[in-house]
Protein backbone atom coordinates (compact mmCIF):
# COMPACT_ATOMS: atom_id res chain seq x y z
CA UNK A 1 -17.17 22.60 -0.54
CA UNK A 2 -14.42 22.80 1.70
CA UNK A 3 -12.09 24.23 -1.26
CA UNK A 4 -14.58 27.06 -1.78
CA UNK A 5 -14.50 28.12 2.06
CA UNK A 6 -11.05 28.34 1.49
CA UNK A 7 -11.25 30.97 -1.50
CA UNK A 8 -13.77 32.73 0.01
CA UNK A 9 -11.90 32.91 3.20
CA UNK A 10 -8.71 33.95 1.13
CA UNK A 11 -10.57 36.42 -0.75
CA UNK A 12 -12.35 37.53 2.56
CA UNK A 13 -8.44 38.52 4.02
CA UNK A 14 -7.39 39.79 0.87
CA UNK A 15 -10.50 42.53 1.15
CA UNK A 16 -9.81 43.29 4.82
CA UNK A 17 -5.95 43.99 3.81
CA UNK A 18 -6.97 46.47 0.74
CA UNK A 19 -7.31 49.45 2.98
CA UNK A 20 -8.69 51.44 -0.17
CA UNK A 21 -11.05 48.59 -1.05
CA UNK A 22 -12.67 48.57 2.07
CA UNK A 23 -13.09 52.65 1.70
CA UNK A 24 -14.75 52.34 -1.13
CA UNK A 25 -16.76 49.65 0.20
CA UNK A 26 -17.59 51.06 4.06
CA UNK A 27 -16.27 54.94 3.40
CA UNK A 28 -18.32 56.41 -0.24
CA UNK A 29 -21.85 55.10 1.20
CA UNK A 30 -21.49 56.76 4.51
CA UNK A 31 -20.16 59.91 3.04
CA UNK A 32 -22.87 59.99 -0.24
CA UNK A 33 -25.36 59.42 1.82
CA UNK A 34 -24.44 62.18 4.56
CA UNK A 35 -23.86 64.48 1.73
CA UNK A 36 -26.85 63.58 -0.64
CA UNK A 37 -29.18 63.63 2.29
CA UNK A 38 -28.34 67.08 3.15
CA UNK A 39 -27.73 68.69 -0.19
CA UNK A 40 -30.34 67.06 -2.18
CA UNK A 41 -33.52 69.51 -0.23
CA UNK A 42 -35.82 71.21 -2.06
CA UNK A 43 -36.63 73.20 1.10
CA UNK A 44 -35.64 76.97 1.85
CA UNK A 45 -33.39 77.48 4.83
CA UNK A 46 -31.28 80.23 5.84
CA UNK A 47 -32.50 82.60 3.06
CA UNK A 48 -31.22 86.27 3.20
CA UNK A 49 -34.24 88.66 3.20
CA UNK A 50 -34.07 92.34 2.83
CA UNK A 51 -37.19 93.70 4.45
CA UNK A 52 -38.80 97.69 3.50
CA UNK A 53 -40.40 98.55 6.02
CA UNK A 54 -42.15 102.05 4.75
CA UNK A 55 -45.42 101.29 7.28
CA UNK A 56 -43.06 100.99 11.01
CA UNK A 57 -46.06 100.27 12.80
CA UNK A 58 -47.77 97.42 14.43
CA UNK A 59 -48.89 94.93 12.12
CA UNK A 60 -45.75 95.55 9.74
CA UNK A 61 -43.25 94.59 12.98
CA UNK A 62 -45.47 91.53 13.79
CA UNK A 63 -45.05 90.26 10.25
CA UNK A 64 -41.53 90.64 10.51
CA UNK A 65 -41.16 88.78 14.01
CA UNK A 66 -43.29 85.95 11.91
CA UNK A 67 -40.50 85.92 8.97
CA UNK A 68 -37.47 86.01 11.18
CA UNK A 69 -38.93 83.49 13.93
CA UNK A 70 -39.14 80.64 10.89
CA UNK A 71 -35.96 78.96 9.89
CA UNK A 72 -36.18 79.45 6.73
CA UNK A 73 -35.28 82.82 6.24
CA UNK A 74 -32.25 85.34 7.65
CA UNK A 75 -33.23 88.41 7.96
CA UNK A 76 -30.56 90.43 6.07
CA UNK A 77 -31.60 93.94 6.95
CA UNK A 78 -34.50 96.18 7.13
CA UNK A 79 -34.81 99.62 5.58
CA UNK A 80 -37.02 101.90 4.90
CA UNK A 81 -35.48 102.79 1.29
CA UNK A 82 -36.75 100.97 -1.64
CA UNK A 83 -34.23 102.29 -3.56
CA UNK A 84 -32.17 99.14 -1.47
CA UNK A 85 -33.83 96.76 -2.79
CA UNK A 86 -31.76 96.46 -6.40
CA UNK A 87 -28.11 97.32 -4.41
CA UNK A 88 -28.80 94.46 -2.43
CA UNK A 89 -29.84 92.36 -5.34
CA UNK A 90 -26.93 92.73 -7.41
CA UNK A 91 -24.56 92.74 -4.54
CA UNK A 92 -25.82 89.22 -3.51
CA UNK A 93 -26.63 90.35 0.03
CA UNK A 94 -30.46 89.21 0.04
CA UNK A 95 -32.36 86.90 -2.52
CA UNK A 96 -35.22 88.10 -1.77
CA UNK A 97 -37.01 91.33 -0.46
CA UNK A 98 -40.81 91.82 1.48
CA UNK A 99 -41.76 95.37 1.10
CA UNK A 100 -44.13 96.84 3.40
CA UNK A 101 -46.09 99.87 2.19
CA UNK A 102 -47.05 103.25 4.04
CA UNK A 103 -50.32 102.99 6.25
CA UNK A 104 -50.26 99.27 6.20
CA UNK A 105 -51.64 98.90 9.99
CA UNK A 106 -54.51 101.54 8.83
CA UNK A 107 -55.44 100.06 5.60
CA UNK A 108 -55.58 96.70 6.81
CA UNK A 109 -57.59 97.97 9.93
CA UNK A 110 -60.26 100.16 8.10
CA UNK A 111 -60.51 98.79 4.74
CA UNK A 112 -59.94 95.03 5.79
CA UNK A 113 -57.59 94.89 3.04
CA UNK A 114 -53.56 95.57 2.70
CA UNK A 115 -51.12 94.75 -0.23
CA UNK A 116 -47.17 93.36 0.07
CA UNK A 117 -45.13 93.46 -2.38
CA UNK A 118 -42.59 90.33 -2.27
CA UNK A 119 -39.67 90.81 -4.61
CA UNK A 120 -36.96 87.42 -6.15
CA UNK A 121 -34.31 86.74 -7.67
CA UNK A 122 -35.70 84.65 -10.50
CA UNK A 123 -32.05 84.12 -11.99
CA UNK A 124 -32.66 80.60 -10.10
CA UNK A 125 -36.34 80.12 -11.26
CA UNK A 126 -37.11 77.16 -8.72
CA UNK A 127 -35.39 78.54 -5.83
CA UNK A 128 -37.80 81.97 -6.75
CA UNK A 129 -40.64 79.79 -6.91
CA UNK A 130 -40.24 78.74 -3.53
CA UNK A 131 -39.14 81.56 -1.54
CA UNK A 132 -42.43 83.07 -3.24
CA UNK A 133 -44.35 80.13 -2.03
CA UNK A 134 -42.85 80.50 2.56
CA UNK A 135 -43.22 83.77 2.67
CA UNK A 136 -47.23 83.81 0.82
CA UNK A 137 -47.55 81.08 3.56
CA UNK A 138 -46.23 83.31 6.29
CA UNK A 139 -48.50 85.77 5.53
CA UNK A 140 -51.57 84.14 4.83
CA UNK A 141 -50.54 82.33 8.54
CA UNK A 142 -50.55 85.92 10.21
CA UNK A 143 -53.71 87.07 8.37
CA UNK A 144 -55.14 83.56 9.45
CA UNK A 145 -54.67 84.88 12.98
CA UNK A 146 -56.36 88.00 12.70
CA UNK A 147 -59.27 86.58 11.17
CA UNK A 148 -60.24 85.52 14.83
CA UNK A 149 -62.24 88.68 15.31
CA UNK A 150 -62.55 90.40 11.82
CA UNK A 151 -61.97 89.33 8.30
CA UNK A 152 -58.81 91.03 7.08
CA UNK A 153 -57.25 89.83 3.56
CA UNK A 154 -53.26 90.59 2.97
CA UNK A 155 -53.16 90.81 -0.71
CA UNK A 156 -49.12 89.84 -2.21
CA UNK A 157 -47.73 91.32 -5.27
CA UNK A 158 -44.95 89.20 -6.13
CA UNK A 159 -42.11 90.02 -9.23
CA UNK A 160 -39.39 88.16 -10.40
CA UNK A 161 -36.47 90.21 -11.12
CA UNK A 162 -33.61 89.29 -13.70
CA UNK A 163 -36.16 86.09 -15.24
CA UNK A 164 -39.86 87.33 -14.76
CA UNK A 165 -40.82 84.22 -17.42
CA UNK A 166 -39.60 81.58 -14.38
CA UNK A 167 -37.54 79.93 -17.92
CA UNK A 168 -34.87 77.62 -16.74
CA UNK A 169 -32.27 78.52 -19.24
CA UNK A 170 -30.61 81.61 -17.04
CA UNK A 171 -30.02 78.94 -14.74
CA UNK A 172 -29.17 76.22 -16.62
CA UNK A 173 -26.53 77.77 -19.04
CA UNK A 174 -24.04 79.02 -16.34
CA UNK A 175 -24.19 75.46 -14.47
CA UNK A 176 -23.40 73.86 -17.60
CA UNK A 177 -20.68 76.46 -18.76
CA UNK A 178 -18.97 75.06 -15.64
CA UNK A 179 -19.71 71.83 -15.76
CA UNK A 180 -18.68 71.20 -19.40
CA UNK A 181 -15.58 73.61 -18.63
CA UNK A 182 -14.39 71.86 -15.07
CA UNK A 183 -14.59 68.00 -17.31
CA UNK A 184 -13.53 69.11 -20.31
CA UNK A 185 -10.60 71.14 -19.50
CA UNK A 186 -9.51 68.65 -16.02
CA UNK A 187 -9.88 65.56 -17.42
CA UNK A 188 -8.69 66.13 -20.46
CA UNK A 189 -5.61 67.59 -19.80
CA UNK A 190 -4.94 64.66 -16.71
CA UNK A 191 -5.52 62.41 -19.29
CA UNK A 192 -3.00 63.21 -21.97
CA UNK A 193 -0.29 64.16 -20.06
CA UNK A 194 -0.38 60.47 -17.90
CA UNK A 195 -0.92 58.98 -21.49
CA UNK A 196 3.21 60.42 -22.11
CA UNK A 197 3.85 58.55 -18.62
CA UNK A 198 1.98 55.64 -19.41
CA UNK A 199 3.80 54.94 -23.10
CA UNK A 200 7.23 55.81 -21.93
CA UNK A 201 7.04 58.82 -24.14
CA UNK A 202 7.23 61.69 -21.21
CA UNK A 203 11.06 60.69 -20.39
CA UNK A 204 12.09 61.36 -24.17
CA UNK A 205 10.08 64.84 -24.25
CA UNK A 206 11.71 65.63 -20.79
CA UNK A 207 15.06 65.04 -22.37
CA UNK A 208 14.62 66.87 -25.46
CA UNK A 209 15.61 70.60 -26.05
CA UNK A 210 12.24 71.58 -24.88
CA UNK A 211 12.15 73.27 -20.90
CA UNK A 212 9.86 70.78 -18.93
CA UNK A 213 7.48 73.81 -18.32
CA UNK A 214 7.59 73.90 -22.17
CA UNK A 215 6.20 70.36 -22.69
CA UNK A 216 3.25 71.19 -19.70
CA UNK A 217 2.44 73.97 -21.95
CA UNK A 218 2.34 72.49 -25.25
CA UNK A 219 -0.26 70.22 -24.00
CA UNK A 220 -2.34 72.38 -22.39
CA UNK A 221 -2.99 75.26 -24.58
CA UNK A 222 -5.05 72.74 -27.21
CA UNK A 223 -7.47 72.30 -24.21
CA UNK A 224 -7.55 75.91 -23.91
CA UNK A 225 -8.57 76.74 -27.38
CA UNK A 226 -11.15 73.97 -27.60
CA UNK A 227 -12.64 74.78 -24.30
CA UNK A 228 -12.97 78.73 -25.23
CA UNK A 229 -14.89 77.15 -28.65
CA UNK A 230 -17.52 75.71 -26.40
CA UNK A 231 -17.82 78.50 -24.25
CA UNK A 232 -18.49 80.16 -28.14
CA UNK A 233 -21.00 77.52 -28.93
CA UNK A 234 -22.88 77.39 -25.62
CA UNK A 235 -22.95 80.92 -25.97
CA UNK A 236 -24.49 80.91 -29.58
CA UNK A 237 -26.84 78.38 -28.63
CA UNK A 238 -27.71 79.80 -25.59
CA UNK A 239 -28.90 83.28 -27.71
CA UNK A 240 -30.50 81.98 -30.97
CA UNK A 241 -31.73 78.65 -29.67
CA UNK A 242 -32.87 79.17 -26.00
CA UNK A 243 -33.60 82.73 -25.76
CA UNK A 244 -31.58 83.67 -23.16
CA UNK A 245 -29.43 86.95 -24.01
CA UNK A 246 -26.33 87.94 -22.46
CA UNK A 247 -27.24 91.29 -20.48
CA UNK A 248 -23.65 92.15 -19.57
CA UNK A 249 -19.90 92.56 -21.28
CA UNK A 250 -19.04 89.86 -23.79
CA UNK A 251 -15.71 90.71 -23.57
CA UNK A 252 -15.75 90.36 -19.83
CA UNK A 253 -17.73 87.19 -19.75
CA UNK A 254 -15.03 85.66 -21.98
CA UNK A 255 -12.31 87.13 -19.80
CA UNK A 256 -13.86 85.43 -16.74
CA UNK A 257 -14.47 82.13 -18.88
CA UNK A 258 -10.56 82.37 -19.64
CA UNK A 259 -9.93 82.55 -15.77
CA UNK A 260 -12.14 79.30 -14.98
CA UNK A 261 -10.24 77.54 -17.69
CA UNK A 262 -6.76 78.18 -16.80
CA UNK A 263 -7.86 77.00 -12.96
CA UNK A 264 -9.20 73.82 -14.78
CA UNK A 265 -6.28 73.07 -16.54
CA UNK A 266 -3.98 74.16 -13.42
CA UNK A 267 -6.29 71.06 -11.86
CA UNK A 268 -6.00 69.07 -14.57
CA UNK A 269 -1.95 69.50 -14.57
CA UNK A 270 -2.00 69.23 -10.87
CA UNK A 271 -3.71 65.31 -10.58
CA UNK A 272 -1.80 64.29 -13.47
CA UNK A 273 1.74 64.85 -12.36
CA UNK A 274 0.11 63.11 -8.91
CA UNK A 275 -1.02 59.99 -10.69
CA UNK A 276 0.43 57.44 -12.89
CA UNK A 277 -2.35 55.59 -15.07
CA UNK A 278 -5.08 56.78 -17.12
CA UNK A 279 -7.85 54.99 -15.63
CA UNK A 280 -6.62 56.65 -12.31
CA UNK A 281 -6.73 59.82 -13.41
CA UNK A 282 -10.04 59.52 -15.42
CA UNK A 283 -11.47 58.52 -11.81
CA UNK A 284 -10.10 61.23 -10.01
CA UNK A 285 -11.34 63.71 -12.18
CA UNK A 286 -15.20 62.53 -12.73
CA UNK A 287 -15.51 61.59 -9.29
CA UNK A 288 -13.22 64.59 -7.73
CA UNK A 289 -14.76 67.09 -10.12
CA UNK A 290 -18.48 65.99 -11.23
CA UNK A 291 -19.84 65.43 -7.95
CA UNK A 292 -18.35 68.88 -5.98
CA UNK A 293 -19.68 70.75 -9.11
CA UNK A 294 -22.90 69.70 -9.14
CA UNK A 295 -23.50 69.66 -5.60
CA UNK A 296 -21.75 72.33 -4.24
CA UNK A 297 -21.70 75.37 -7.22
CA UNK A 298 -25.12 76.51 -6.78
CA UNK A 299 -26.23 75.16 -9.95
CA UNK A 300 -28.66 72.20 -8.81
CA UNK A 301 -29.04 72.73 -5.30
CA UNK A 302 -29.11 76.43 -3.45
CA UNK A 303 -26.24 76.46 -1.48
CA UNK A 304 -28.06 78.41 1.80
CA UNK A 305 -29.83 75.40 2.49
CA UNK A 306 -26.72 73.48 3.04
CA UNK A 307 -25.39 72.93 6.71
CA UNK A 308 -22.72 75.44 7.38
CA UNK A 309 -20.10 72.55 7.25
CA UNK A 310 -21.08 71.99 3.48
CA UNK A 311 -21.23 75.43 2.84
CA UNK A 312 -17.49 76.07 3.90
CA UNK A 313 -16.64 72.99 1.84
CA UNK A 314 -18.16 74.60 -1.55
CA UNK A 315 -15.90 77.85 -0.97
CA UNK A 316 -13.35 75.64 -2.48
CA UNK A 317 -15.49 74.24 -5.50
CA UNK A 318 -14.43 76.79 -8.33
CA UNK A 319 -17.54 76.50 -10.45
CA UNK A 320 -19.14 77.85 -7.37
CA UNK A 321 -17.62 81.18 -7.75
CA UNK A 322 -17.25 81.01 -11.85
CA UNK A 323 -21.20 80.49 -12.01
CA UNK A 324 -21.68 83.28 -10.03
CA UNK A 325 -19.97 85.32 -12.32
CA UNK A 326 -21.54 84.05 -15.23
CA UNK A 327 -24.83 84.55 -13.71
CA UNK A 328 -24.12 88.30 -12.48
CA UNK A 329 -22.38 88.96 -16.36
CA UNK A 330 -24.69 87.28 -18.48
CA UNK A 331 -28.41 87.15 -16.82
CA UNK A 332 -28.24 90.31 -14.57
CA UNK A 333 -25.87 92.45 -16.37
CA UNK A 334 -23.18 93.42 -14.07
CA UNK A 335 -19.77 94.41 -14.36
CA UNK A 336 -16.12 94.08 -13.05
CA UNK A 337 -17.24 95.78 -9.89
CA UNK A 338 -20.11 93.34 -8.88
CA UNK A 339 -17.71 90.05 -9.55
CA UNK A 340 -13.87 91.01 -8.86
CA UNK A 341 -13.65 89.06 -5.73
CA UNK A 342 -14.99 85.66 -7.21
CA UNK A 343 -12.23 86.42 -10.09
CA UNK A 344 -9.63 87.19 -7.35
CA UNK A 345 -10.20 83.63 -5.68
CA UNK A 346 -10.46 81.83 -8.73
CA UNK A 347 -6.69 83.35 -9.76
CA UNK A 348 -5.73 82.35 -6.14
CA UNK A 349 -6.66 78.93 -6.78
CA UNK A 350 -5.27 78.78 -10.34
CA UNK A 351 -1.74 80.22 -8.47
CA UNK A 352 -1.94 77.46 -5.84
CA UNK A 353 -2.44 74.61 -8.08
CA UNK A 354 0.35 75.53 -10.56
CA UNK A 355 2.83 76.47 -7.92
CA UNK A 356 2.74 72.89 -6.21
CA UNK A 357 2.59 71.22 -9.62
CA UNK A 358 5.54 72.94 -10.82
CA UNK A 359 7.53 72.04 -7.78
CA UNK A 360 6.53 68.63 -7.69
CA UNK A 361 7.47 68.06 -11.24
CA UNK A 362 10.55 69.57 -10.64
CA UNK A 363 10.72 66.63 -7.56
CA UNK A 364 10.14 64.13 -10.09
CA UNK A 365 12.71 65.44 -12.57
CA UNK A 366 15.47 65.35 -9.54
């Protein structure tokens, strides 16, 4: 007995040393739970609305004091222009839009009856669903309130733009474009270039006739073909299996898909030349790369409802920005113009990434 106290005391102090044991023991809880509990919300918070307000009177302003006083929408700007509606849409400025007809006050007043019209973007079919579902609720609450004296019905017209079916293909093909892509094309490439390291093979390719840059190539542009094959086959399947057709450029939705993977690999290149076994690098890249892209691109949880913390944190996540583009190409038929700034930040990150992996292999090399 008194031998085992003395293993289990050993093994106690050998824990307490391991500073990166007792991070993974103390540190991923706290932080999965801190980040699962406020990610993982089905609720809508902080939801730009674009409000047309045709009827400016009384009853149309108290609605809108009603929409903006809840938390789960943001206002994004009222107008009296339908025409607004679809510029905002495709811009990304509002997700959703309440449009509030001419004579509203008067028919609700003399006819006991009044229509809204509540306009989504169904490209996200659940996130649709719900926004729907608050602001039906904030009306039928205000038309609750009038019933005091006089029964008065508000009667919503609601449309789903961009997916009026509610299918959950347009939303699930772009999250798994990037989420096949950002494995795929990272872990991969981490993988087979700390293989050379691991086998002692790197030093003799680093000493052959080949440039060092030459060798980093070499292995990367396999990855490069194969990924652009899946982004082929997701696409076919995508059209003649699960009905979803792509609405925009094909050329520029491969162009974009190009982008993402060169960022990948740029990732990919990057944690390799900072690690030195395979099983290290395997764990960096699920762990560093599966978990941001599901949580923070969009694709399973709306990003809006995140804290504003979180929400600065998935700027960096670059499926965030490549699903947007896929999502403005492919489901709502956009061009250049409605996606050049997510493509500008994904070629700043794919810059970054090379640029300090090509100096620090050019450390190593010294």
């Amino acid at each position: 007995m008194k031998r085992l106290l003395v293993f289990i005391k050993k093994e106690f102090t050998h824990v307490l040393r391991d500073k990166k044991t007792l991070l993974i023991l103390f540190g991923m809880p706290i932080v999965q739970v801190l980040i699962f509990g406020f990610v993982l919300s089905n609720e809508v918070k902080n939801t730009d609305l674009l409000v047309i307000d045709q009827a400016q009177d009384r009853a149309s302003k108290e609605i809108i004091s009603k929409v903006q006083a809840s938390e789960y929408f943001d206002i994004a700007s009222v107008t009296f222009d339908v025409q607004d509606v679809e510029a905002s849409f495709k811009k990304g400025k509002s997700k959703a839009a309440l449009i509030l007809p001419k004579d509203f006050e008067k028919n609700l007043m003399t006819k006991h009856v009044a229509q809204v019209q509540i306009l989504a973007d169904a490209s996200d079919p659940n996130h649709a669903t719900t926004i729907e579902n608050y602001l039906t609720a904030i009306i039928r609450d205000y038309t609750n309130s009038l019933n005091a004296s006089m029964p008065y019905t508000i009667i919503p017209e609601v449309r789903m733009l961009y997916n009026p079916q509610l299918k959950g293909a347009p939303n699930f093909v772009p999250g798994v474009m990037a989420l096949i892509l950002m494995l795929v094309c990272v872990m991969m490439t981490a993988i087979s270039i700390v293989r050379e390291k691991e086998m002692g093979t790197m030093e003799v390719l680093l000493v052959s006739p080949f440039k060092p840059i030459m060798v980093i190539v070499s292995k990367v542009v396999p990855y490069f073909i194969l990924s652009m094959l899946n982004i082929v086959s997701i696409l076919l399947l995508s059209v003649y299996v699960l009905g979803v057709p792509i609405k925009g450029n094909v050329l520029l939705l491969f162009g974009e898909s190009a982008l993402f993977i060169s960022t990948c690999l740029s990732l990919g290149i990057f944690i390799s030349i900072k690690t030195q076994t395979q099983q290290v690098a395997m764990l960096i890249s699920l762990m560093g790369m599966l978990l941001p892209t599901v949580l923070f691109s969009g694709f399973m949880f709306p990003i809006e409802n995140m804290p504003f913390p979180l929400r600065m944190i998935s700027n960096i996540v670059p499926a965030k920005w490549f699903y947007i583009i896929v999502k403005d190409i492919m489901i709502k038929g956009l061009g250049f113009a409605a996606v050049w700034k997510e493509s500008l930040i994904l070629m700043g990150i794919t810059v970054f990434f090379l640029g300090i992996s090509i100096k620090n292999f050019k450390i190593r090399l010294a």
